[in-house]
N, C-alpha and C. Protein backbone atom coordinates (compact mmCIF):
# COMPACT_ATOMS: atom_id res chain seq x y z
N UNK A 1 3.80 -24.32 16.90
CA UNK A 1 2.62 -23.62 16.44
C UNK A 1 2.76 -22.12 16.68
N UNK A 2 3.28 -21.97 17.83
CA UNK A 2 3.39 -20.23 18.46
C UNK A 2 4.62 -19.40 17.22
N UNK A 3 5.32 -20.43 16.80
CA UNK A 3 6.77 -19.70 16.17
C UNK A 3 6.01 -19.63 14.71
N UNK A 4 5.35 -20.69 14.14
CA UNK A 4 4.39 -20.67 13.21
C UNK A 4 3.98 -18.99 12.70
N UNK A 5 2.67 -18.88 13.55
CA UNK A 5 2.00 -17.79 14.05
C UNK A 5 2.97 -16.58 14.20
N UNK A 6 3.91 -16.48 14.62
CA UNK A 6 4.84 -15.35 14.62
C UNK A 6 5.49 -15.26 13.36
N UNK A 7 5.96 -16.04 13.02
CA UNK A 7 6.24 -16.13 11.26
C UNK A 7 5.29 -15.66 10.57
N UNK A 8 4.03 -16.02 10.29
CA UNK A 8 2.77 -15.59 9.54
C UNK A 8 2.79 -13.72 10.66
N UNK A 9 2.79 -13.34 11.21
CA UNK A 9 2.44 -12.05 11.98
C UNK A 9 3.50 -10.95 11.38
N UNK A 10 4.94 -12.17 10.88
CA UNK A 10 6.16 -10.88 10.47
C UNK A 10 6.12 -10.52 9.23
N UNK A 11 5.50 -12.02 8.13
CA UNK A 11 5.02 -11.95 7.05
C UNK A 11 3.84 -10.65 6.59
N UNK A 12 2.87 -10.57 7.28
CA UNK A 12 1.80 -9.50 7.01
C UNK A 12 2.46 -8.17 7.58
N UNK A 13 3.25 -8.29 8.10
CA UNK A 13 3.71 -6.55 8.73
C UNK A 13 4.71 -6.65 7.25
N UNK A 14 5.47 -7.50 7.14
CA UNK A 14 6.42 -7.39 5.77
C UNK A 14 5.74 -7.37 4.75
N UNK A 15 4.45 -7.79 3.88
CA UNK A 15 3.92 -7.38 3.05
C UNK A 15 3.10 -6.14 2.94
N UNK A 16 2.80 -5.35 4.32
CA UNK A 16 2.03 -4.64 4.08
C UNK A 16 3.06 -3.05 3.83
N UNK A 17 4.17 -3.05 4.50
CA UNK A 17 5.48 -2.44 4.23
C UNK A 17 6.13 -2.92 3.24
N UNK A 18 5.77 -3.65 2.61
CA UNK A 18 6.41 -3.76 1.03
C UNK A 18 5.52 -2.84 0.07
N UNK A 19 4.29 -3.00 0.56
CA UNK A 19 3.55 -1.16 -0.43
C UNK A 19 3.85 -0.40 -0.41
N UNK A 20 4.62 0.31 0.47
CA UNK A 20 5.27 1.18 0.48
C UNK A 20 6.29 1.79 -0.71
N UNK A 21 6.42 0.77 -1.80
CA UNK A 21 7.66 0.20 -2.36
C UNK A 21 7.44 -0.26 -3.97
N UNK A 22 6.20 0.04 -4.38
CA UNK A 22 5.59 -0.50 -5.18
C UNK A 22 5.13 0.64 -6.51
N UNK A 23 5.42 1.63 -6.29
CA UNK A 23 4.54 2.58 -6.89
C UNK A 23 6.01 3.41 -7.68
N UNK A 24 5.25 3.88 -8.86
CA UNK A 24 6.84 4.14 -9.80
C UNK A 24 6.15 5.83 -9.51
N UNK A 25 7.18 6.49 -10.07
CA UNK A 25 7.46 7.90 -10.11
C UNK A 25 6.56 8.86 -10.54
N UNK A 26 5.30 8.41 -11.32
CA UNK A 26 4.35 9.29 -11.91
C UNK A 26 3.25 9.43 -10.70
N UNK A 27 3.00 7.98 -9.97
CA UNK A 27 2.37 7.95 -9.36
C UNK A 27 2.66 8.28 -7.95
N UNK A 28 4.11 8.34 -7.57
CA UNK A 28 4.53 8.96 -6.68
C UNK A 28 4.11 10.49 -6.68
N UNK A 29 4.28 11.25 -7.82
CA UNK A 29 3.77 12.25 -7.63
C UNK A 29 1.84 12.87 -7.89
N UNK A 30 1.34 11.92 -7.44
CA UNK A 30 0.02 11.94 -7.66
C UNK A 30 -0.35 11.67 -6.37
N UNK A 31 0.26 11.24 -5.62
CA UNK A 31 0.06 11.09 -4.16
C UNK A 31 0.61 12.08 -3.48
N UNK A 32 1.89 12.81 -3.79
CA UNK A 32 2.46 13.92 -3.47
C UNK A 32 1.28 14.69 -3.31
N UNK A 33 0.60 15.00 -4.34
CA UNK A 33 -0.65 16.13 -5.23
C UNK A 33 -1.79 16.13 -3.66
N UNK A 34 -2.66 14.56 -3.75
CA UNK A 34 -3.11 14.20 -3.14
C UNK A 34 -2.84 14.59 -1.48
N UNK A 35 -1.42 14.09 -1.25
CA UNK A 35 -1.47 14.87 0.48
C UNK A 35 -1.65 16.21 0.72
N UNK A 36 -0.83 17.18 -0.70
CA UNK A 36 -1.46 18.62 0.00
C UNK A 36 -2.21 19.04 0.20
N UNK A 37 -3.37 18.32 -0.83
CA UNK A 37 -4.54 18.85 -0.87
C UNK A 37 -5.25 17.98 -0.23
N UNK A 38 -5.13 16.93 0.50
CA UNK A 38 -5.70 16.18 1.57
C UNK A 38 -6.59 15.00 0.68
N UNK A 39 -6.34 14.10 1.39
CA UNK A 39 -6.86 12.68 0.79
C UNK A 39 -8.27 12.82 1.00
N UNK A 40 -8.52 12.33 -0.65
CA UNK A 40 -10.08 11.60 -1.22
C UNK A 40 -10.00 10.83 -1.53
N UNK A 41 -11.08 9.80 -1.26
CA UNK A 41 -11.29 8.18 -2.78
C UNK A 41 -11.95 8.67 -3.97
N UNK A 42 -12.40 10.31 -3.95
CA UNK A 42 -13.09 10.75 -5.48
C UNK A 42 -11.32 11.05 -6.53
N UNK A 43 -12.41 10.21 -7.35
CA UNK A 43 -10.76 10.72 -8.73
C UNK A 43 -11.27 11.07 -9.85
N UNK A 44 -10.54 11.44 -10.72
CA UNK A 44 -10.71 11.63 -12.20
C UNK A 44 -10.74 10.41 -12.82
N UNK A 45 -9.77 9.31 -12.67
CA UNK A 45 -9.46 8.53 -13.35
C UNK A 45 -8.94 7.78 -12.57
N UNK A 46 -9.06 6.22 -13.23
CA UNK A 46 -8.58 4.88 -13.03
C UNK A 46 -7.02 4.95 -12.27
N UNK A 47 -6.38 5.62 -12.83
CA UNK A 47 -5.15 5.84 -12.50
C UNK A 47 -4.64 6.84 -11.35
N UNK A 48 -5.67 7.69 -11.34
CA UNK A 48 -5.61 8.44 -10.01
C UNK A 48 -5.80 7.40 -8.73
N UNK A 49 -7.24 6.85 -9.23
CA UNK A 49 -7.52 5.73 -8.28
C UNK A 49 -6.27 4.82 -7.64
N UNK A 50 -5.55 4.71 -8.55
CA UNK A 50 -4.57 3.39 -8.10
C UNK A 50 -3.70 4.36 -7.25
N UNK A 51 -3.47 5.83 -7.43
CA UNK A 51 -2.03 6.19 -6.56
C UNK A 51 -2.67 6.39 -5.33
N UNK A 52 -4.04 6.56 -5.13
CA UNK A 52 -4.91 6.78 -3.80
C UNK A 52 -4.90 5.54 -2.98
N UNK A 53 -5.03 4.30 -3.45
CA UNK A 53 -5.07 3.14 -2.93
C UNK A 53 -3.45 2.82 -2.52
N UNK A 54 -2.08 2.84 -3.56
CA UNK A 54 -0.92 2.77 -2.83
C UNK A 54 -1.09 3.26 -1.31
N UNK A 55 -1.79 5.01 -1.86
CA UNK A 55 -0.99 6.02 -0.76
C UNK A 55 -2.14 5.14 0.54
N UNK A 56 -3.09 4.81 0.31
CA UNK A 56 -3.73 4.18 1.76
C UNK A 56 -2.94 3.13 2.33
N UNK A 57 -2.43 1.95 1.28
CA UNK A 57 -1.51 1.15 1.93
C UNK A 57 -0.42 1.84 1.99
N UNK A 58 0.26 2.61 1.81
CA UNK A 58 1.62 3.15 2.39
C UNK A 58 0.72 3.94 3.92
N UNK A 59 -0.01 4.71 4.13
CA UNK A 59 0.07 4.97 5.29
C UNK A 59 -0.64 4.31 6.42
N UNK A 60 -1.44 2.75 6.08
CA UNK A 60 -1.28 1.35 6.98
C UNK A 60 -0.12 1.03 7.26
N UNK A 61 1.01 1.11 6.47
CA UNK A 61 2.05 0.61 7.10
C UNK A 61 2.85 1.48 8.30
N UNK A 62 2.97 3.08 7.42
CA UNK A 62 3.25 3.94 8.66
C UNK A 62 2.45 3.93 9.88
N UNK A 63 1.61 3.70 9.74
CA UNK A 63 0.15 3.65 10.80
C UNK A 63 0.97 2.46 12.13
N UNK A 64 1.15 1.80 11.00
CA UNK A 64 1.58 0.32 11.77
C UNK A 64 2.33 0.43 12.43
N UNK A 65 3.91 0.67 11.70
CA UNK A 65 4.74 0.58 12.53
C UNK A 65 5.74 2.32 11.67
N UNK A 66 5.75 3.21 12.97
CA UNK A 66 5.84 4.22 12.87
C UNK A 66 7.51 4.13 12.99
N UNK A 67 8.16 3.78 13.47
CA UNK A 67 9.39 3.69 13.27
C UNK A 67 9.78 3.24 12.18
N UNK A 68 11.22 4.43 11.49
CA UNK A 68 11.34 4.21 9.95
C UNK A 68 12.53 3.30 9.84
N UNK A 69 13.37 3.19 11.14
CA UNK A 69 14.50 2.17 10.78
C UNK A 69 14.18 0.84 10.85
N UNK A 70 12.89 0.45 11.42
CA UNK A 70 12.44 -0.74 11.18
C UNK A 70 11.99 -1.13 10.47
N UNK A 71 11.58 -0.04 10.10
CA UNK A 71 10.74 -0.63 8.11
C UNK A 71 11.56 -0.60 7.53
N UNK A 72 12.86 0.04 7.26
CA UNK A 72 13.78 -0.02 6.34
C UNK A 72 14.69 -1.59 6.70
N UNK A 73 14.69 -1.46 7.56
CA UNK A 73 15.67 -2.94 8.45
C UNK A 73 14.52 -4.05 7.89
N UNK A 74 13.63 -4.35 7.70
CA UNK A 74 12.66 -5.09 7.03
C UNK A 74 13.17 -5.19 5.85
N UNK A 75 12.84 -4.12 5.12
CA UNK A 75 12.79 -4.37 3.56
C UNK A 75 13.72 -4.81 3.00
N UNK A 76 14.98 -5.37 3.61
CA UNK A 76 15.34 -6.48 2.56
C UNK A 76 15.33 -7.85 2.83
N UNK A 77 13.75 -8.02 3.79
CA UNK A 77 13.87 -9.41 3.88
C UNK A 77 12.18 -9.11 2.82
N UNK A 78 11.25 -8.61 3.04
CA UNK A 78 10.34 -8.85 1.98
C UNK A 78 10.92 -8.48 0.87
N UNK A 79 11.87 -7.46 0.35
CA UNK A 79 11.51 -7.65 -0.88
C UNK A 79 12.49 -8.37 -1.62
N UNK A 80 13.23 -9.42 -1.02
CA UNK A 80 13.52 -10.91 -2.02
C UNK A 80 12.40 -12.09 -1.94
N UNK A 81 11.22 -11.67 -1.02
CA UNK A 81 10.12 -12.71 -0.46
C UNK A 81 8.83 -12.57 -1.74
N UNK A 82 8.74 -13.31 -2.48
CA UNK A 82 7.68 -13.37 -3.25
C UNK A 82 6.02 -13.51 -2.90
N UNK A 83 6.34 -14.06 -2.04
CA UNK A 83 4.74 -14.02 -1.21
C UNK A 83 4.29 -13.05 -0.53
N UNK A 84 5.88 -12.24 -0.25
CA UNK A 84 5.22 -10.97 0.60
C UNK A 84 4.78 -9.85 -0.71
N UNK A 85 5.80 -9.79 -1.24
CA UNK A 85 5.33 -9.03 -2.73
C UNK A 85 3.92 -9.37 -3.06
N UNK A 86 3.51 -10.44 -3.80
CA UNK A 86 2.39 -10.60 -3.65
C UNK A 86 1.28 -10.32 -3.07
N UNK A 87 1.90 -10.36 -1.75
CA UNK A 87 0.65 -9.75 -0.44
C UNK A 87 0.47 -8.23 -0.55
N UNK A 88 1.58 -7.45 -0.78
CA UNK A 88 1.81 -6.44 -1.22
C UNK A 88 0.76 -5.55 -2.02
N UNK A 89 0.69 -6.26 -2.78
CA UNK A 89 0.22 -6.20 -4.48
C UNK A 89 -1.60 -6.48 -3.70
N UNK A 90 -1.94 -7.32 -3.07
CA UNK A 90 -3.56 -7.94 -2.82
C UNK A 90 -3.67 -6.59 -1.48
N UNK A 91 -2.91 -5.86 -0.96
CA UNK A 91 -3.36 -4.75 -0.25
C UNK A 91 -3.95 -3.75 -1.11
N UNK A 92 -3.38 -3.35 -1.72
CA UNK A 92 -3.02 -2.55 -2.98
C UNK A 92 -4.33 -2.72 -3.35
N UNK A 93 -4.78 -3.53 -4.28
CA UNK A 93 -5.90 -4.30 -4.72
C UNK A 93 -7.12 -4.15 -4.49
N UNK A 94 -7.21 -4.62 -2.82
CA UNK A 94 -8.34 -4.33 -1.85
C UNK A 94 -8.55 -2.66 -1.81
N UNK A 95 -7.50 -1.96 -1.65
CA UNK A 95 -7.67 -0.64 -1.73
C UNK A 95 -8.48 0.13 -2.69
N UNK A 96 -7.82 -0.26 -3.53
CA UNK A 96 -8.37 0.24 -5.42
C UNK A 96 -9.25 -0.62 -5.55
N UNK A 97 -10.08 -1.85 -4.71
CA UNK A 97 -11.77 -1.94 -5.27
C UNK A 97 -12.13 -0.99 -4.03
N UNK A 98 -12.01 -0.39 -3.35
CA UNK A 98 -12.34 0.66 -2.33
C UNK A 98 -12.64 1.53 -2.95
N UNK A 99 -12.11 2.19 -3.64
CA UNK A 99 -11.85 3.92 -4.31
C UNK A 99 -12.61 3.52 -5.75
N UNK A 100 -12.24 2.47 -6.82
CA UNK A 100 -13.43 2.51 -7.40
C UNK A 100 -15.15 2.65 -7.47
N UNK A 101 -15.31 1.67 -6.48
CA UNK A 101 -16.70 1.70 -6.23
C UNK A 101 -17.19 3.19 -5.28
N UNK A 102 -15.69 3.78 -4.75
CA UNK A 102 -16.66 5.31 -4.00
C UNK A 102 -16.51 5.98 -5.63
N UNK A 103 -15.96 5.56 -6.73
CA UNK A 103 -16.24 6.50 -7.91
C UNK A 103 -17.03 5.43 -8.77
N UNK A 104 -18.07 5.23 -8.57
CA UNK A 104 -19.09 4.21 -9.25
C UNK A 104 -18.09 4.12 -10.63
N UNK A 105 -16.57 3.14 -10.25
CA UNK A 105 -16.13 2.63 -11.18
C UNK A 105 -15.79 3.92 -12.55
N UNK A 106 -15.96 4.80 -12.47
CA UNK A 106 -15.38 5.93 -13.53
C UNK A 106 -16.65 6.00 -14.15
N UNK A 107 -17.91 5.59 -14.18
CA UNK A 107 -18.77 5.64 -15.18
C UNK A 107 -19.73 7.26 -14.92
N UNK A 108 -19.50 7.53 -15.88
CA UNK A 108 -20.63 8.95 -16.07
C UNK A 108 -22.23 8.84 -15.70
């Protein structure tokens, strides 16, 4: 049961450091934008929204575990792991219904 539980504990540190990992190049630099000028959940757009929510799960994971050779020494066990991907993806998710609803959803 205990080895169980430690399995499920390496799983959520590995999916939540698989966000890290997720976000393509446009939106990489929309989070770039975002740190200089210091993080908001207000956006212009849907799509702003989503690089705000990566960049929150990317810095849960730094948050987490601040050492970078261990996150890198990780990532190639989540990302052949489909469930962690997945989990990945439902951080992500939770984030961006976060930042929508602080932008009542984009509506005027």
């Amino acid at each position: 049961m205990i080895k169980y539980i430690s399995v499920i504990g390496l799983l959520l540190l590995v999916f939540v450091v698989g966000t890290a990992f997720v976000v393509d190049n446009q939106n990489n630099k929309e989070m770039e934008s975002a740190q200089n000028d210091g993080l908001t959940l207000i956006t212009d757009t849907p799509e702003e929204g989503f690089a705000v929510a990566v960049q929150l799960a990317r810095k849960g994971v730094t948050t987490t575990q601040p050492d970078k050779d261990v996150l890198f020494m990780l990532r190639d066990v989540y990302s052949k792991d489909p469930d962690a991907l997945i989990a990945s993806s439902e951080v992500i998710a939770i984030h961006y219904q976060t930042v929508a609803a602080a932008n009542d959803y984009w509506r005027d």
